[in-house]
Structures are given as structure tokens and as C-alpha cells.
PDB file of N, CA and C in Angstrom:
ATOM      1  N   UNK A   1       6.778  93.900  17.628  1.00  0.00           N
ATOM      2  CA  UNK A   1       5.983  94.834  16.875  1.00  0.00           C
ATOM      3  C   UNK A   1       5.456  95.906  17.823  1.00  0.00           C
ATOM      4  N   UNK A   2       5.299  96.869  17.122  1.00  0.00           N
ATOM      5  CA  UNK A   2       5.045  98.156  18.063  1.00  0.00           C
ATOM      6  C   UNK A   2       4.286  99.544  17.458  1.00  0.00           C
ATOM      7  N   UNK A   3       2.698  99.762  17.631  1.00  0.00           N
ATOM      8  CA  UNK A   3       2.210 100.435  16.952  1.00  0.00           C
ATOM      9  C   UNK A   3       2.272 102.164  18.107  1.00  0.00           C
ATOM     10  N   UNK A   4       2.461 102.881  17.337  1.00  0.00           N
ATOM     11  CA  UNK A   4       2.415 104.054  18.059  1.00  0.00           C
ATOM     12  C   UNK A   4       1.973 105.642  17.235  1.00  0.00           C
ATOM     13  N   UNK A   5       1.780 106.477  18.463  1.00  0.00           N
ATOM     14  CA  UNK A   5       1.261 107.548  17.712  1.00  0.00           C
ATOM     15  C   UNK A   5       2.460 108.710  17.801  1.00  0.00           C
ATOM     16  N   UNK A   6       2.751 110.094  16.867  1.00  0.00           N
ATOM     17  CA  UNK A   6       3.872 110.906  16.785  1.00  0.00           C
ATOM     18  C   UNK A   6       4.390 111.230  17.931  1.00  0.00           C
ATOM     19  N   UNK A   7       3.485 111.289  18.489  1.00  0.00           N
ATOM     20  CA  UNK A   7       4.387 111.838  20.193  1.00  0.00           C
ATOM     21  C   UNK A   7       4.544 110.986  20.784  1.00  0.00           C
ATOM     22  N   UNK A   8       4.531 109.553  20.572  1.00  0.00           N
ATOM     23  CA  UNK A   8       5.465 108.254  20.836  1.00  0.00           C
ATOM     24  C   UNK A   8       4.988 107.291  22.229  1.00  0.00           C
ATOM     25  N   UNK A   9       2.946 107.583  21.962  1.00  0.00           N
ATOM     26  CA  UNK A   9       2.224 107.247  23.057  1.00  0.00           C
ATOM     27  C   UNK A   9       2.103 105.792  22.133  1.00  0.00           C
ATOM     28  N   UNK A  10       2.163 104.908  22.970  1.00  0.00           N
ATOM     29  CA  UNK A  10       1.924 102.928  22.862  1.00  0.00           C
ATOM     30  C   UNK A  10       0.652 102.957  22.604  1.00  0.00           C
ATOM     31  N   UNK A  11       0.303 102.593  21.634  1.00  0.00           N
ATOM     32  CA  UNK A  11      -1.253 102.172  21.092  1.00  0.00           C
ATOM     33  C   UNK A  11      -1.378 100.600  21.155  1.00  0.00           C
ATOM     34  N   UNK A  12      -0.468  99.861  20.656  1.00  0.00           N
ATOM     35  CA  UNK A  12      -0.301  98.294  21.055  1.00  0.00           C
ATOM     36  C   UNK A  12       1.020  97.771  20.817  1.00  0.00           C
ATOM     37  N   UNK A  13       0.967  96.500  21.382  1.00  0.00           N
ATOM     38  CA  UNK A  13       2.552  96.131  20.787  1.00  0.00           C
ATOM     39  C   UNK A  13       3.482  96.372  22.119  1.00  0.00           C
ATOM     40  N   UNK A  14       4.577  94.930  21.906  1.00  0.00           N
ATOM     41  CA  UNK A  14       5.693  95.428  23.225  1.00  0.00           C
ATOM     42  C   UNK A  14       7.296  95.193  22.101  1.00  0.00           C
ATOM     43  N   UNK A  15       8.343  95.321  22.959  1.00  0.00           N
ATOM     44  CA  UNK A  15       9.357  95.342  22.509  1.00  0.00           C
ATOM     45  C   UNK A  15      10.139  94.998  23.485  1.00  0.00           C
ATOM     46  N   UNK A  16      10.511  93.673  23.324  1.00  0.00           N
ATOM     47  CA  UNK A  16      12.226  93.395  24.436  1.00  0.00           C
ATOM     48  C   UNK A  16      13.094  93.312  23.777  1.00  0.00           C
ATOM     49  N   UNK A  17      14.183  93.683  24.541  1.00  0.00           N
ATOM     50  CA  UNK A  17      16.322  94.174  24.186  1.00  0.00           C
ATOM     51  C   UNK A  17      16.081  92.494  23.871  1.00  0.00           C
ATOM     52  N   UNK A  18      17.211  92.648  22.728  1.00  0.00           N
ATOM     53  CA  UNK A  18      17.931  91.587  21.787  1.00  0.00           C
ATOM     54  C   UNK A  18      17.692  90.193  22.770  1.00  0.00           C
ATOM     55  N   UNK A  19      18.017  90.014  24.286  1.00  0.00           N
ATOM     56  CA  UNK A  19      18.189  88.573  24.871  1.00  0.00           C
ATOM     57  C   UNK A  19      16.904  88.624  25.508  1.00  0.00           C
ATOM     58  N   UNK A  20      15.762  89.391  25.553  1.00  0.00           N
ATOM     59  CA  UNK A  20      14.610  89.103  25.999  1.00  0.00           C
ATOM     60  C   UNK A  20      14.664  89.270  27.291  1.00  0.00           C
ATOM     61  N   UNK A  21      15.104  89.850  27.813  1.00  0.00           N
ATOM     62  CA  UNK A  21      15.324  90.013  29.291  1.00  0.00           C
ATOM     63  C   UNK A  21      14.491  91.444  29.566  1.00  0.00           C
ATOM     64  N   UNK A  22      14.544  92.206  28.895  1.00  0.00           N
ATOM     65  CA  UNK A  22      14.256  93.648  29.573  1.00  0.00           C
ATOM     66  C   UNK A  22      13.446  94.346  28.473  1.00  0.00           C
ATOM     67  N   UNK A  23      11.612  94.791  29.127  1.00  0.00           N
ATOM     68  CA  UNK A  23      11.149  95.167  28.139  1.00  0.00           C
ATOM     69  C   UNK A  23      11.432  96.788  27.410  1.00  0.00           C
ATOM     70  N   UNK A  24      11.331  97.376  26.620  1.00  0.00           N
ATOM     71  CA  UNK A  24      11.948  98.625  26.069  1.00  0.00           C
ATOM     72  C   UNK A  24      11.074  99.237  25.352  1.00  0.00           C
ATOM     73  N   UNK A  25       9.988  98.801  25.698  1.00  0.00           N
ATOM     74  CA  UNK A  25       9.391  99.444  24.640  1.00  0.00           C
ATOM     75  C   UNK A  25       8.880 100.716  25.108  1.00  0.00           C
ATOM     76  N   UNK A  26       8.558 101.213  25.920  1.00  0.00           N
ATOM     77  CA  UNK A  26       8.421 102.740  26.228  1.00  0.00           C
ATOM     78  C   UNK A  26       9.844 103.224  25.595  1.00  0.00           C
ATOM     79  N   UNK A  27      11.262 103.018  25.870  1.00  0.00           N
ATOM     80  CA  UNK A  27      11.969 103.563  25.422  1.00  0.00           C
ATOM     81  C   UNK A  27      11.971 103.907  24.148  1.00  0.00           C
ATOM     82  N   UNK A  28      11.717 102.851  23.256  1.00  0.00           N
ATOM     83  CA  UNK A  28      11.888 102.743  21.897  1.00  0.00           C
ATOM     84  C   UNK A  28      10.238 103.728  21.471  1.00  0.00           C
ATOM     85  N   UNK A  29       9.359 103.663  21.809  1.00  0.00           N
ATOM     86  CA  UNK A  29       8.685 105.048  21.510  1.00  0.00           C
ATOM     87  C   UNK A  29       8.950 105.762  21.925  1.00  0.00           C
ATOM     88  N   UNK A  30       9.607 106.408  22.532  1.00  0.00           N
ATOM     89  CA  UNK A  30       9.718 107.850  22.834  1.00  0.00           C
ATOM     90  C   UNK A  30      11.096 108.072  22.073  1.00  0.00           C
ATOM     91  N   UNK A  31      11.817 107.012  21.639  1.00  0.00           N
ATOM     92  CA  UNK A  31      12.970 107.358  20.817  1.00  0.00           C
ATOM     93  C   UNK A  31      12.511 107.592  18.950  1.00  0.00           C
ATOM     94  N   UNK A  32      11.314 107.217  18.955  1.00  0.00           N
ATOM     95  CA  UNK A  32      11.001 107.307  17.507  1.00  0.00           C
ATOM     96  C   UNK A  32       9.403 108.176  17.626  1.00  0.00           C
ATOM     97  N   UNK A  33       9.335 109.107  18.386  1.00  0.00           N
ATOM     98  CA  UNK A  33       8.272 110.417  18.870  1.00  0.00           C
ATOM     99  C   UNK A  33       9.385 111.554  17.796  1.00  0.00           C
ATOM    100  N   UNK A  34       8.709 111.927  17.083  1.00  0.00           N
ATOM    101  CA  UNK A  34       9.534 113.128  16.134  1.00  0.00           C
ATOM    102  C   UNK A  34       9.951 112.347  14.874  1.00  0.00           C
ATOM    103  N   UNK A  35       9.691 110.895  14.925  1.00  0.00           N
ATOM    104  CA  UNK A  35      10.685 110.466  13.175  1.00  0.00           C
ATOM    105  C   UNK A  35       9.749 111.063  12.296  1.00  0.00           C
ATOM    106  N   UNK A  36       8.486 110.551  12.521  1.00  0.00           N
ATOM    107  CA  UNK A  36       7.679 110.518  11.071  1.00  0.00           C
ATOM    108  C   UNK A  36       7.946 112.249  10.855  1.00  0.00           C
ATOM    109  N   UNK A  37       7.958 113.296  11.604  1.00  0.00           N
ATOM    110  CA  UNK A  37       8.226 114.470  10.970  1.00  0.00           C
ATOM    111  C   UNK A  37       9.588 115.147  10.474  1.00  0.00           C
ATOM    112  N   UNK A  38      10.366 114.252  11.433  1.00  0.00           N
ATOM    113  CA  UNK A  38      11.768 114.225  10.623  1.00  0.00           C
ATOM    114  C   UNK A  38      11.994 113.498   8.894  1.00  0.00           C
ATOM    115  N   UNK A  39      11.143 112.444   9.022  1.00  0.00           N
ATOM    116  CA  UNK A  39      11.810 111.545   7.769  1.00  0.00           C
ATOM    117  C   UNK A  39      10.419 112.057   6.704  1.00  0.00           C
ATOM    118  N   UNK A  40       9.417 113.061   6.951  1.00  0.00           N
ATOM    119  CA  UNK A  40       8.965 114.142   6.268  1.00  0.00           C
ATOM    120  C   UNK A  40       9.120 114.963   5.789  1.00  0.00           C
ATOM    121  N   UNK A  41       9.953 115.533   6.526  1.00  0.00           N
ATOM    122  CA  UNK A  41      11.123 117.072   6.241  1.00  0.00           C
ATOM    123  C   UNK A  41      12.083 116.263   5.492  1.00  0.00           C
ATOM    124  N   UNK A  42      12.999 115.330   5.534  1.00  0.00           N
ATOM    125  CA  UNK A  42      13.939 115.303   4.536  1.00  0.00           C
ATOM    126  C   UNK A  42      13.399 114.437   3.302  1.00  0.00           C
ATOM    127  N   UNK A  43      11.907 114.093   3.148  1.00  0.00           N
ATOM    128  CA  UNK A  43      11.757 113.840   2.231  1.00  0.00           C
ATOM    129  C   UNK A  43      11.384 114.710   1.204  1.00  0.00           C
ATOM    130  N   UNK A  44      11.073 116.008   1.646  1.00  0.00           N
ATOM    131  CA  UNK A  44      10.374 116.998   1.186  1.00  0.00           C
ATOM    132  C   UNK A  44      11.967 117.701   0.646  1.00  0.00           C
ATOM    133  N   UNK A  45      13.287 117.840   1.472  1.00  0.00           N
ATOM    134  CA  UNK A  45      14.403 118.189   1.076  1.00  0.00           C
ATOM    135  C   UNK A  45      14.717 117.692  -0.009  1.00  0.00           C
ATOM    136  N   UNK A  46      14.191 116.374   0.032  1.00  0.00           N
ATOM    137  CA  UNK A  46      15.281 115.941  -1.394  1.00  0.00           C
ATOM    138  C   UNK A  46      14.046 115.529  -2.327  1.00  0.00           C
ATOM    139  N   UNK A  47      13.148 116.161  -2.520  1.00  0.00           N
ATOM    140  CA  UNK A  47      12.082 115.725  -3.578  1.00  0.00           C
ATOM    141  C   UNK A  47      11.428 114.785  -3.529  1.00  0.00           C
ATOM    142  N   UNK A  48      11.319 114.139  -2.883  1.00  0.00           N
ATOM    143  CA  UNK A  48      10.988 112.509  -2.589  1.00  0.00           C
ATOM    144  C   UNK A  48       9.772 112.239  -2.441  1.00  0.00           C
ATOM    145  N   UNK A  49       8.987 113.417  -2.075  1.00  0.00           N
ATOM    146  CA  UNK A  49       7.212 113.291  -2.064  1.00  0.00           C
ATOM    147  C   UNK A  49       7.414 112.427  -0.510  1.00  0.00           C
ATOM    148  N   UNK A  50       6.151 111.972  -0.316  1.00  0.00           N
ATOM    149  CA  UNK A  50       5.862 111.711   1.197  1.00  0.00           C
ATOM    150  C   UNK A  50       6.761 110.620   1.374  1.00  0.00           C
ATOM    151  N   UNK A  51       6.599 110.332   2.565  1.00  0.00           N
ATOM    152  CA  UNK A  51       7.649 109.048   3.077  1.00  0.00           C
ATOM    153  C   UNK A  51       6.011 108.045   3.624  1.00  0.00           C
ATOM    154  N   UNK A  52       6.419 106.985   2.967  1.00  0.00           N
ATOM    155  CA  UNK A  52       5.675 105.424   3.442  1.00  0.00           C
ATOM    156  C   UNK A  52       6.359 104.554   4.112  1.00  0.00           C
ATOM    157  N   UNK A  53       7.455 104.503   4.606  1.00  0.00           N
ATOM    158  CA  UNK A  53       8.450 103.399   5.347  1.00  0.00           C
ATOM    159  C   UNK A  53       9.635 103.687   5.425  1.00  0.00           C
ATOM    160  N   UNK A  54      10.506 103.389   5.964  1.00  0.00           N
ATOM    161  CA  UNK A  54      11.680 103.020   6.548  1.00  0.00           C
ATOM    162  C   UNK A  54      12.217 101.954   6.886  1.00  0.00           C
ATOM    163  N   UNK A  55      13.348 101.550   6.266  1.00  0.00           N
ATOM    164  CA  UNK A  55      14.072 100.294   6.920  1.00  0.00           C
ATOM    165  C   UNK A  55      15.218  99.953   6.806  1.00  0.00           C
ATOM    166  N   UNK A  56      15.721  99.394   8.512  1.00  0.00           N
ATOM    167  CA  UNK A  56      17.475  99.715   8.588  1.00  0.00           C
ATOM    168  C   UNK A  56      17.722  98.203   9.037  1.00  0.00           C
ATOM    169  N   UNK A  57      19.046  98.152   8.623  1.00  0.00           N
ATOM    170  CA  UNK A  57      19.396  96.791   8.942  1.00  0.00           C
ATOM    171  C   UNK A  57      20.537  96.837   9.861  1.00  0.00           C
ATOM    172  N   UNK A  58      21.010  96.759  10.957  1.00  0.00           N
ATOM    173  CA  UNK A  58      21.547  96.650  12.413  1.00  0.00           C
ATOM    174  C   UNK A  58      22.507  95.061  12.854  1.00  0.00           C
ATOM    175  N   UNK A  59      23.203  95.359  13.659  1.00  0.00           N
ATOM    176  CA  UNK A  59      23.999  94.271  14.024  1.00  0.00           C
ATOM    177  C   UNK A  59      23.009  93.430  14.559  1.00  0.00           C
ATOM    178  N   UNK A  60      22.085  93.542  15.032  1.00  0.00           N
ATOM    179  CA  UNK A  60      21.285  92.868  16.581  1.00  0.00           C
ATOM    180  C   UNK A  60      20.297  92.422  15.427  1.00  0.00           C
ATOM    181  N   UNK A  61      19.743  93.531  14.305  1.00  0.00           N
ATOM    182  CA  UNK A  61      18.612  92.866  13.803  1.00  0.00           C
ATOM    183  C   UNK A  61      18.049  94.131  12.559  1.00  0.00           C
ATOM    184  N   UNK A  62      17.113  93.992  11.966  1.00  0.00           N
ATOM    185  CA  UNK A  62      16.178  94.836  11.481  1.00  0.00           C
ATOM    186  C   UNK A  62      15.093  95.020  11.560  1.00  0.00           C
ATOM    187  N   UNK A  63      15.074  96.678  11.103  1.00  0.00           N
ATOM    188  CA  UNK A  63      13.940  97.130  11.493  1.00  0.00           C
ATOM    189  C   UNK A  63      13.114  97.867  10.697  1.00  0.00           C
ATOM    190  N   UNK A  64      11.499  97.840  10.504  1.00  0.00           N
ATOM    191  CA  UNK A  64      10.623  98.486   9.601  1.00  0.00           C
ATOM    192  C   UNK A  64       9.917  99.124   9.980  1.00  0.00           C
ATOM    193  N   UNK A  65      10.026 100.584   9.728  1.00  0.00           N
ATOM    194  CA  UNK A  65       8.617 101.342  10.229  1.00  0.00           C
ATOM    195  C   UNK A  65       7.748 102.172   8.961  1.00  0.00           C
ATOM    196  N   UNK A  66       6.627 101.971   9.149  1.00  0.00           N
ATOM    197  CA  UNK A  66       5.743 102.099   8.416  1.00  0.00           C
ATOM    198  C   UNK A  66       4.379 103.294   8.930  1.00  0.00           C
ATOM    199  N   UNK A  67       4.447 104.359   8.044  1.00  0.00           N
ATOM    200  CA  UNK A  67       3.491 105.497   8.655  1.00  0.00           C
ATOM    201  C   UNK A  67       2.031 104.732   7.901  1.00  0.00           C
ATOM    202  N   UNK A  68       1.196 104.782   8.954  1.00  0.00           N
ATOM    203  CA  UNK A  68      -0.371 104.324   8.700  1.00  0.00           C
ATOM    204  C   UNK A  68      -1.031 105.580   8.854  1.00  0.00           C
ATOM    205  N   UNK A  69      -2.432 105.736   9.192  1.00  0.00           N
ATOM    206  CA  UNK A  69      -3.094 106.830   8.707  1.00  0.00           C
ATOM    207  C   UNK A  69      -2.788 107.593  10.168  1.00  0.00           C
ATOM    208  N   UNK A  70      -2.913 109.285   9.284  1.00  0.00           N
ATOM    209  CA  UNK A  70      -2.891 110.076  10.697  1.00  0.00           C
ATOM    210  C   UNK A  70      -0.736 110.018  10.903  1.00  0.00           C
ATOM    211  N   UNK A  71      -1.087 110.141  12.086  1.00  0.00           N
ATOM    212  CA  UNK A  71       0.532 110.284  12.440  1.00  0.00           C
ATOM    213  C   UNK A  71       0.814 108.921  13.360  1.00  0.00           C
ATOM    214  N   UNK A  72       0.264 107.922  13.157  1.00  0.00           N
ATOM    215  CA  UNK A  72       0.499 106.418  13.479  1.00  0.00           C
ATOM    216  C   UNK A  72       1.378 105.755  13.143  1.00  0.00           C
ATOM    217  N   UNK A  73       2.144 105.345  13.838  1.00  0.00           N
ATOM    218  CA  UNK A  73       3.325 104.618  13.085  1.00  0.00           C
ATOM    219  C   UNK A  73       3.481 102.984  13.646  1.00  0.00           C
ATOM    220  N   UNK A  74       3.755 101.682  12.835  1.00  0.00           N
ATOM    221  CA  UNK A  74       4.203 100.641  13.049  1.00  0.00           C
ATOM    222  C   UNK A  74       5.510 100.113  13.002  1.00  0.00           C
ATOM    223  N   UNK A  75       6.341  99.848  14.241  1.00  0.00           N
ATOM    224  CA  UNK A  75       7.582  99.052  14.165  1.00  0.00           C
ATOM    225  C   UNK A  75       7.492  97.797  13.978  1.00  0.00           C
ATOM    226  N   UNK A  76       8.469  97.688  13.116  1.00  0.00           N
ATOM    227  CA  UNK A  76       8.372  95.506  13.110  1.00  0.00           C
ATOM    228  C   UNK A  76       9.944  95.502  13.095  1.00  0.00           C
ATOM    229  N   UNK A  77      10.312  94.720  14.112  1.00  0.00           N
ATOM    230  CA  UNK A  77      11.581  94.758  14.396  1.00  0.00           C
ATOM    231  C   UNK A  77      12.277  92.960  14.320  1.00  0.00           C
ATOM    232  N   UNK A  78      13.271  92.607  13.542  1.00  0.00           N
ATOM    233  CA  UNK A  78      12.987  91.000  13.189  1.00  0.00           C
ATOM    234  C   UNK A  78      14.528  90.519  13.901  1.00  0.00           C
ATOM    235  N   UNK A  79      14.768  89.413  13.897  1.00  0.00           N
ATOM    236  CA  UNK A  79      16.378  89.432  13.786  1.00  0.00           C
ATOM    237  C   UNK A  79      17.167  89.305  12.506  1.00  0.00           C
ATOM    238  N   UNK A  80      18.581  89.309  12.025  1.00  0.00           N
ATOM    239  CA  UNK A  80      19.243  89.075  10.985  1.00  0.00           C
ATOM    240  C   UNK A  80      18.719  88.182  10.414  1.00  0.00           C
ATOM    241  N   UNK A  81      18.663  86.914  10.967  1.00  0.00           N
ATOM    242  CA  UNK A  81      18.511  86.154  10.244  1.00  0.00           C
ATOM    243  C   UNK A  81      16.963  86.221   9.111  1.00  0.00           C
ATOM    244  N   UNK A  82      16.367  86.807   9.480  1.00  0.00           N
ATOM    245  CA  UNK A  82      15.082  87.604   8.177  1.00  0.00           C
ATOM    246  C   UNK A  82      15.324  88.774   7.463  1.00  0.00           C
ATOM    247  N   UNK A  83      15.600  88.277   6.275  1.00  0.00           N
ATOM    248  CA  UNK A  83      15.953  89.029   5.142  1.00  0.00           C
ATOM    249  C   UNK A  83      15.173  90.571   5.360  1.00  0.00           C
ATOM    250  N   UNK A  84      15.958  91.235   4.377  1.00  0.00           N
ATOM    251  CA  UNK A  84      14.890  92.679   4.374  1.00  0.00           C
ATOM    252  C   UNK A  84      13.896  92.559   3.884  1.00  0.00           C
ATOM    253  N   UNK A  85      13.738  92.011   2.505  1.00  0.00           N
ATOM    254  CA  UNK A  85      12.396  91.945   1.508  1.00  0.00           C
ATOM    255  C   UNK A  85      11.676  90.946   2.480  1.00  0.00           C
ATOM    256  N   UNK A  86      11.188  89.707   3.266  1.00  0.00           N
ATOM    257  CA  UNK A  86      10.639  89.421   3.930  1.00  0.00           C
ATOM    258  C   UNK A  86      10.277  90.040   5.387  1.00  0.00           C
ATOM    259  N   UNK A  87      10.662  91.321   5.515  1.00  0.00           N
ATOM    260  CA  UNK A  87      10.889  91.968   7.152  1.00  0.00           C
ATOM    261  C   UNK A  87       9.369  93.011   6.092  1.00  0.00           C
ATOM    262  N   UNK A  88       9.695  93.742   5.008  1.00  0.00           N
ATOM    263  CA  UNK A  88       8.829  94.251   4.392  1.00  0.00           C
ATOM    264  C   UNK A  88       7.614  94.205   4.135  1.00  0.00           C
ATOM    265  N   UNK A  89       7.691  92.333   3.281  1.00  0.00           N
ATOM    266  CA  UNK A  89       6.416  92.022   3.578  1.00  0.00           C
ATOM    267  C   UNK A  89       5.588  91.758   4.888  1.00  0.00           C
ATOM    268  N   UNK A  90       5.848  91.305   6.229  1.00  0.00           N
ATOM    269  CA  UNK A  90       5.456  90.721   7.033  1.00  0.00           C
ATOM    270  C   UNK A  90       5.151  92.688   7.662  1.00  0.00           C
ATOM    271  N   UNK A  91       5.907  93.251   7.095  1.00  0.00           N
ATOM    272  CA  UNK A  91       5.555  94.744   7.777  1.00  0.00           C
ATOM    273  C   UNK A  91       4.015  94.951   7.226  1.00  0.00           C
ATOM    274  N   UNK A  92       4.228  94.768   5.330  1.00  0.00           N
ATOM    275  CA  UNK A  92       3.363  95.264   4.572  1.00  0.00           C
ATOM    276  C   UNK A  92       1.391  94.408   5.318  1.00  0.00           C
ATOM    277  N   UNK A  93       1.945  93.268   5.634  1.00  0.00           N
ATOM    278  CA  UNK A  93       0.759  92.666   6.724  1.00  0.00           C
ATOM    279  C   UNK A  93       0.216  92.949   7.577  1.00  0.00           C
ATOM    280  N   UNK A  94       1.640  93.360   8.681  1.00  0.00           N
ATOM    281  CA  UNK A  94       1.335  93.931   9.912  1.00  0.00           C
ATOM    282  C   UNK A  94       0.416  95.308   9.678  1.00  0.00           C
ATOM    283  N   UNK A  95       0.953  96.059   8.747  1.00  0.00           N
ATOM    284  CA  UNK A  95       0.041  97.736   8.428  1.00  0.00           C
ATOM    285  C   UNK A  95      -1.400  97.368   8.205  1.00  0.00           C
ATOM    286  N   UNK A  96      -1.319  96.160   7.443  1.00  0.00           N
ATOM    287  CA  UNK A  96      -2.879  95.971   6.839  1.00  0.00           C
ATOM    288  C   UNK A  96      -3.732  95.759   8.306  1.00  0.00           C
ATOM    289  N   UNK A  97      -3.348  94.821   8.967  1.00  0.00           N
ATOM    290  CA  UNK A  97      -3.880  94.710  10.106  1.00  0.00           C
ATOM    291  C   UNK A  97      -4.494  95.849  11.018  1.00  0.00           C
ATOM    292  N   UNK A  98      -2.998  96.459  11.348  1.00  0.00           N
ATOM    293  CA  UNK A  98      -3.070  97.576  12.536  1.00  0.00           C
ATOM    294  C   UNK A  98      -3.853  98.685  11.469  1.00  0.00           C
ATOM    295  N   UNK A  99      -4.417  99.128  10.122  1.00  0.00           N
ATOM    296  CA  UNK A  99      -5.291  99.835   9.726  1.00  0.00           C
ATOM    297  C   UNK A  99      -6.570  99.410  10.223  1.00  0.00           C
ATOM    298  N   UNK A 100      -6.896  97.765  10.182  1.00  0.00           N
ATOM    299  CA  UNK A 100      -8.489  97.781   9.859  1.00  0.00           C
ATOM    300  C   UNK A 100      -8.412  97.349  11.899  1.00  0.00           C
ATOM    301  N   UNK A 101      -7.466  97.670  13.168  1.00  0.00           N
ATOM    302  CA  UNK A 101      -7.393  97.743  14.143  1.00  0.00           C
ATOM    303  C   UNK A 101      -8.040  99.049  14.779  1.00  0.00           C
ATOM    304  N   UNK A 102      -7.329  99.441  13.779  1.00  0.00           N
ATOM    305  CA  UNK A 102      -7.393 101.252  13.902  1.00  0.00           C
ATOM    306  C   UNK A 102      -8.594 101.723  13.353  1.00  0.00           C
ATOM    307  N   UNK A 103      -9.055 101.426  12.260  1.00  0.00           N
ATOM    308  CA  UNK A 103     -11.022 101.698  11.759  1.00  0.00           C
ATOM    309  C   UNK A 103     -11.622 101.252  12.905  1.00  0.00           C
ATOM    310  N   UNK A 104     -11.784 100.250  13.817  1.00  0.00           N
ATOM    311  CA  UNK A 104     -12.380  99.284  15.083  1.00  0.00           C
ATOM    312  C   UNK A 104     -12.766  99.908  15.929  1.00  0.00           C
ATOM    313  N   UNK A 105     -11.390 101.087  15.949  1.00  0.00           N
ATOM    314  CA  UNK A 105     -11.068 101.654  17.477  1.00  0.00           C
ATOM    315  C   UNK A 105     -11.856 103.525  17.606  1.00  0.00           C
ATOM    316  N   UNK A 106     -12.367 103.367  16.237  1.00  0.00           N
ATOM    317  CA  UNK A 106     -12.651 104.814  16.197  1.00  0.00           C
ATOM    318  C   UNK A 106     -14.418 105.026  16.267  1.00  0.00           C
TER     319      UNK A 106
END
């Protein structure tokens, strides 16, 4: 899990590559610094009204990201073997959390 802000600064949360060997998680924020305004803009392209989440399903695993307040964003990243609709809910948890983290911190 991996909470971060648009320009893809680590607020909490780590992330290791698929065999646990090597942590990534600086990489993986700075690779998802620009989504929430990307997956804004094409929601706005195709009528879609705001964007609340994202989620892709991958050889290695899946993944959920979820915009919280402000330009905050939460990754929850699972393996295959956890369904999507359970990767969702356990996201829809994780947000609840990292909100009333985020009221704490202000």
C-alpha cells in the first residue's frame, strides 16, 4: 500500500517488486506523479464527471488507486490470486483509513 501526493511525494506506505527483494516504492511514485490529472482530463474527454479510482489487473498482480481528498492518492497493490471486487473493497477500507490519517495530520 502506498499513499501519496500529485507530484508523487511518499506520505506513507512502502512497495516491494513482485519477489520482495527490492524496495520500489519511490519508483512507483514518481511513476504515478501526473495520473490523477491525466485520468481527470480523460475523464472530462469522455463525459465521465470526476474520476474516484482506478483498477488494473496485471500478470504479477493488481492494482487500485483511489483519489482521497486534495490531490492524494492511495495504491493498494494485491497479487492475482485476490479477486478485483475484493482488491476494491480492502481499497474502499484502506481510503477510509488514510482519510481520517489525513484529518490527524492537519
Amino acid at each position: 500500500m502506498l499513499l501519496l501526493d500529485a507530484s508523487g511525494r511518499v506520505l506513507g506506505g512502502a512497495l516491494k517488486d513482485p519477489g520482495g527483494a527490492r524496495d520500489v516504492t519511490d519508483a512507483v511514485a514518481a511513476y504515478l506523479a501526473g495520473v490523477s490529472q491525466e485520468a481527470a482530463r480523460t475523464a472530462k474527454l469522455l463525459t465521465l464527471g470526476g474520476w474516484t479510482a482506478l483498477a488494473a489487473e496485471g500478470k504479477q498482480g493488481h492494482v487500485h488507486l483511489t483519489a482521497l481528498a486534495g490531490d492524494v492518492l492511495l495504491l493498494v497493490v494485491r497479487d492475482r490470486s485476490v479477486p478485483m471486487g475484493r482488491l476494491a473493497v480492502i481499497a474502499q477500507r484502506a481510503a477510509g483509513a488514510a482519510r481520517r490519517w489525513l484529518e490527524q495530520q492537519r
